[in-house]
Protein backbone atom coordinates (compact mmCIF):
# COMPACT_ATOMS: atom_id res chain seq x y z
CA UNK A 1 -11.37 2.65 -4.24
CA UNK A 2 -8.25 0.91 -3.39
CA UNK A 3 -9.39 -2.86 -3.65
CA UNK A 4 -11.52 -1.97 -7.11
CA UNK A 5 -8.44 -0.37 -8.96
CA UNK A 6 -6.57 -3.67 -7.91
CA UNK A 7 -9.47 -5.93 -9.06
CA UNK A 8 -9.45 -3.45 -11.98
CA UNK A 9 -6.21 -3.50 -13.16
CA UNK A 10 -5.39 -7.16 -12.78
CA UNK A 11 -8.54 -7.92 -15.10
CA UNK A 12 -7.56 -6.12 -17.44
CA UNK A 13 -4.91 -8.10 -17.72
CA UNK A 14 -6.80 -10.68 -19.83
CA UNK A 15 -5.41 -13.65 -20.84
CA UNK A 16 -7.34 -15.90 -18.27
CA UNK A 17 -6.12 -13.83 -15.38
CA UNK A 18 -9.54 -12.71 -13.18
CA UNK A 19 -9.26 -11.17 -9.86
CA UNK A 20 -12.18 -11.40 -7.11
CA UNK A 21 -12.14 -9.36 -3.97
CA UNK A 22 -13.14 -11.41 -0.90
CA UNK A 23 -15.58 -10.26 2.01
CA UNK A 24 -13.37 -7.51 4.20
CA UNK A 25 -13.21 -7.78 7.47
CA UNK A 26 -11.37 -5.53 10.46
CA UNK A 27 -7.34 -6.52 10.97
CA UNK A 28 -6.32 -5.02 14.51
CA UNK A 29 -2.87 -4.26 15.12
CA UNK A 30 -1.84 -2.24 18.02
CA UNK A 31 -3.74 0.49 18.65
CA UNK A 32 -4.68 1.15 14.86
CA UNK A 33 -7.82 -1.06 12.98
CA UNK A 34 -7.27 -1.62 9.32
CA UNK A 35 -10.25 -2.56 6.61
CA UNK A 36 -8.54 -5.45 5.23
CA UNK A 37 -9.98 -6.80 2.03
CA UNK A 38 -8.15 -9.87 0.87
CA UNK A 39 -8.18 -10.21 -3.27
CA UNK A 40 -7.42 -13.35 -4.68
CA UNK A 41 -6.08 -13.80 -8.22
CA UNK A 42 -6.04 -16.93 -10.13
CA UNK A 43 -5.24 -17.58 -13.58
CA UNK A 44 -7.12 -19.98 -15.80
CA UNK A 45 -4.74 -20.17 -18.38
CA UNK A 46 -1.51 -21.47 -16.37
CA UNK A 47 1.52 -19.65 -14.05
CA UNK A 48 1.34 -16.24 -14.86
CA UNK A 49 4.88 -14.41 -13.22
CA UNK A 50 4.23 -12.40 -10.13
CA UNK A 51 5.82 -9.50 -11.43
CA UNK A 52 3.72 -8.82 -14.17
CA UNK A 53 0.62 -8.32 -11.35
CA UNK A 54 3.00 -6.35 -9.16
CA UNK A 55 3.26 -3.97 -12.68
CA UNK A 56 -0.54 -3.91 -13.15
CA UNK A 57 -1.14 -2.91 -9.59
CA UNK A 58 1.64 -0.83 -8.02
CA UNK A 59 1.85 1.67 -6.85
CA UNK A 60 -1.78 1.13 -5.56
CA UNK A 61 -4.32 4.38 -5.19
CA UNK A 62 -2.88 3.61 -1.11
CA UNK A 63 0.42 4.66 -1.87
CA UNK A 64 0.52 7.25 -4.86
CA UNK A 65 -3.60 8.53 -5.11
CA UNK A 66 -6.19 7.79 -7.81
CA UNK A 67 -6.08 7.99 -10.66
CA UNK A 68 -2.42 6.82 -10.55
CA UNK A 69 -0.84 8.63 -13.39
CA UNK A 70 -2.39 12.08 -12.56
CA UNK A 71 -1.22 11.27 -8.49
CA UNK A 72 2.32 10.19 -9.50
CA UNK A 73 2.33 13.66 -11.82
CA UNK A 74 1.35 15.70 -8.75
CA UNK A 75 3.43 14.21 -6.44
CA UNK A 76 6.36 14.90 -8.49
CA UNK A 77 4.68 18.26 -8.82
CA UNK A 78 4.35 19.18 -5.36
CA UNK A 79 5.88 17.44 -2.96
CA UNK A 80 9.04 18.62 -2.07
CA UNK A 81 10.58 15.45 -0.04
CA UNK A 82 11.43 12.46 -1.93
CA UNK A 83 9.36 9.94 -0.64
CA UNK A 84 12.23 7.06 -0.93
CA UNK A 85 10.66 3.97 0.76
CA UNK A 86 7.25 5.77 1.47
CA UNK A 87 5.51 2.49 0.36
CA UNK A 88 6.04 -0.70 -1.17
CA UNK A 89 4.96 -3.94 -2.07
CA UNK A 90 6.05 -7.42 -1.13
CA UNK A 91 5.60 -10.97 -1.50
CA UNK A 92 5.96 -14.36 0.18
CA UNK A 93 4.67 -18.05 -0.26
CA UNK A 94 1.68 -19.20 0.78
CA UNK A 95 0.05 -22.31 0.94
CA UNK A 96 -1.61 -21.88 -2.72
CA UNK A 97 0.82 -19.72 -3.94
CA UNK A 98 2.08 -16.32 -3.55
CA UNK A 99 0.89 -13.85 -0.94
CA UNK A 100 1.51 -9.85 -1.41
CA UNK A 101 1.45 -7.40 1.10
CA UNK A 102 1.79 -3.64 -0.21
CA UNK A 103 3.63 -2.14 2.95
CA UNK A 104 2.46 1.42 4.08
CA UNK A 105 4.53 2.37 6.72
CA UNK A 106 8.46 1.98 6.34
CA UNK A 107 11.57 3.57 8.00
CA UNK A 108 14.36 4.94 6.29
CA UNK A 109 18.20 4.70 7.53
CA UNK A 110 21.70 6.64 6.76
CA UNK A 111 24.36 6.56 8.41
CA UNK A 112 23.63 8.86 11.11
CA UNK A 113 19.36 9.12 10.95
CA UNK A 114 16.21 7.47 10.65
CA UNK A 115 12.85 8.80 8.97
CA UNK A 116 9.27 6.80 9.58
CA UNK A 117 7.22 6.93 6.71
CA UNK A 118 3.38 6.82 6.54
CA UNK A 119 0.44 8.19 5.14
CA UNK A 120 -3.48 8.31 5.09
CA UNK A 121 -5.94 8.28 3.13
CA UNK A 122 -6.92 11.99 1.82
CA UNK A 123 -9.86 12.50 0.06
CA UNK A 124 -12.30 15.59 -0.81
CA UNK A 125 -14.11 14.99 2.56
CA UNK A 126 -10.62 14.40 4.75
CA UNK A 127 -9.86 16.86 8.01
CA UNK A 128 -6.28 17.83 7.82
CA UNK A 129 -6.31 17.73 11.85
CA UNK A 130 -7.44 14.59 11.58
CA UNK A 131 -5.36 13.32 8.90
CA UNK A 132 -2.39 14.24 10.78
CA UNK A 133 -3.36 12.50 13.92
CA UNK A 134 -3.90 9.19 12.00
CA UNK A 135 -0.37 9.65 10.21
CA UNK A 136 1.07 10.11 13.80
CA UNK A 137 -0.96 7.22 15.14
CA UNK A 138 0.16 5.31 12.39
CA UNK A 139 3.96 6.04 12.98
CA UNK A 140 3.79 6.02 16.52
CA UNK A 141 4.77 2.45 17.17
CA UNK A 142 7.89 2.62 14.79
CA UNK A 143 8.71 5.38 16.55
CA UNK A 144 8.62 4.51 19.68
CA UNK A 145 11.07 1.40 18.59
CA UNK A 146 13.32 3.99 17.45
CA UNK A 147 13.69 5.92 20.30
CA UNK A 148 14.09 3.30 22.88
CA UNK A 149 17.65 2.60 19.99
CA UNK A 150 18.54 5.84 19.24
């Protein structure tokens, strides 16, 4: 769902601009195993600026839900936190040109706290139990960082 909004929305872009995803394969970090599916974007008709791509794709159905402006209405709807830095996207150079990364789990600081953000990915078939565990797995290295500071 995720990687064919993103292919999606950067071809409708037009203008020469054609997005592809790439085979996926499984990104290990800690003790949590990502689907990674790298999408590369080229555009036929000369530079295009980053930002407009960031604007086509963000936030992605991983950070607000699909389809994004019904999400983004029920999240204002019913959640009752404000999500702040719940998710973002970023961008570095690469060797061919720019790399993003949209970032999923984040930490939040004042003055006197901290707050880990993370997420999952709910859908009609999800188990909240198991939804939460994930989220917790998810957080649990930032966490654990934290603690060892705090």
């Amino acid at each position: 769902l995720v990687t064919d909004d993103i292919v999606g929305q950067v071809n409708s872009l037009g203008g020469g601009v054609h997005a592809e995803a790439l085979e996926p394969y499984d990104f290990v970090y800690g003790d949590i195993e990502h689907l990674c599916t790298p999408i590369e974007i080229r555009n036929e008709s000369g530079p295009m600026p980053c930002d407009d791509i960031i604007s086509a794709i963000h936030p992605t159905p991983a950070v607000c839900g699909f389809p994004r402006e019904k999400a983004l209405a029920d999240i204002a709807r019913f959640e009752t936190a404000p999500r702040n830095c719940y998710g973002g996207l970023i961008t570095v150079p690469g060797p061919t040109g720019r790399l993003a990364y949209v970032i999923l789990r984040c930490v939040h600081f004042d003055s006197s706290r901290w707050a880990v953000y993370t997420g999952s990915g709910v859908t009609a078939d999800s188990d909240p139990a198991d939804e939460w565990r994930e989220t917790e797995a998810k957080a649990a290295p930032l966490v654990s960082l934290l603690n060892h500071y705090s």
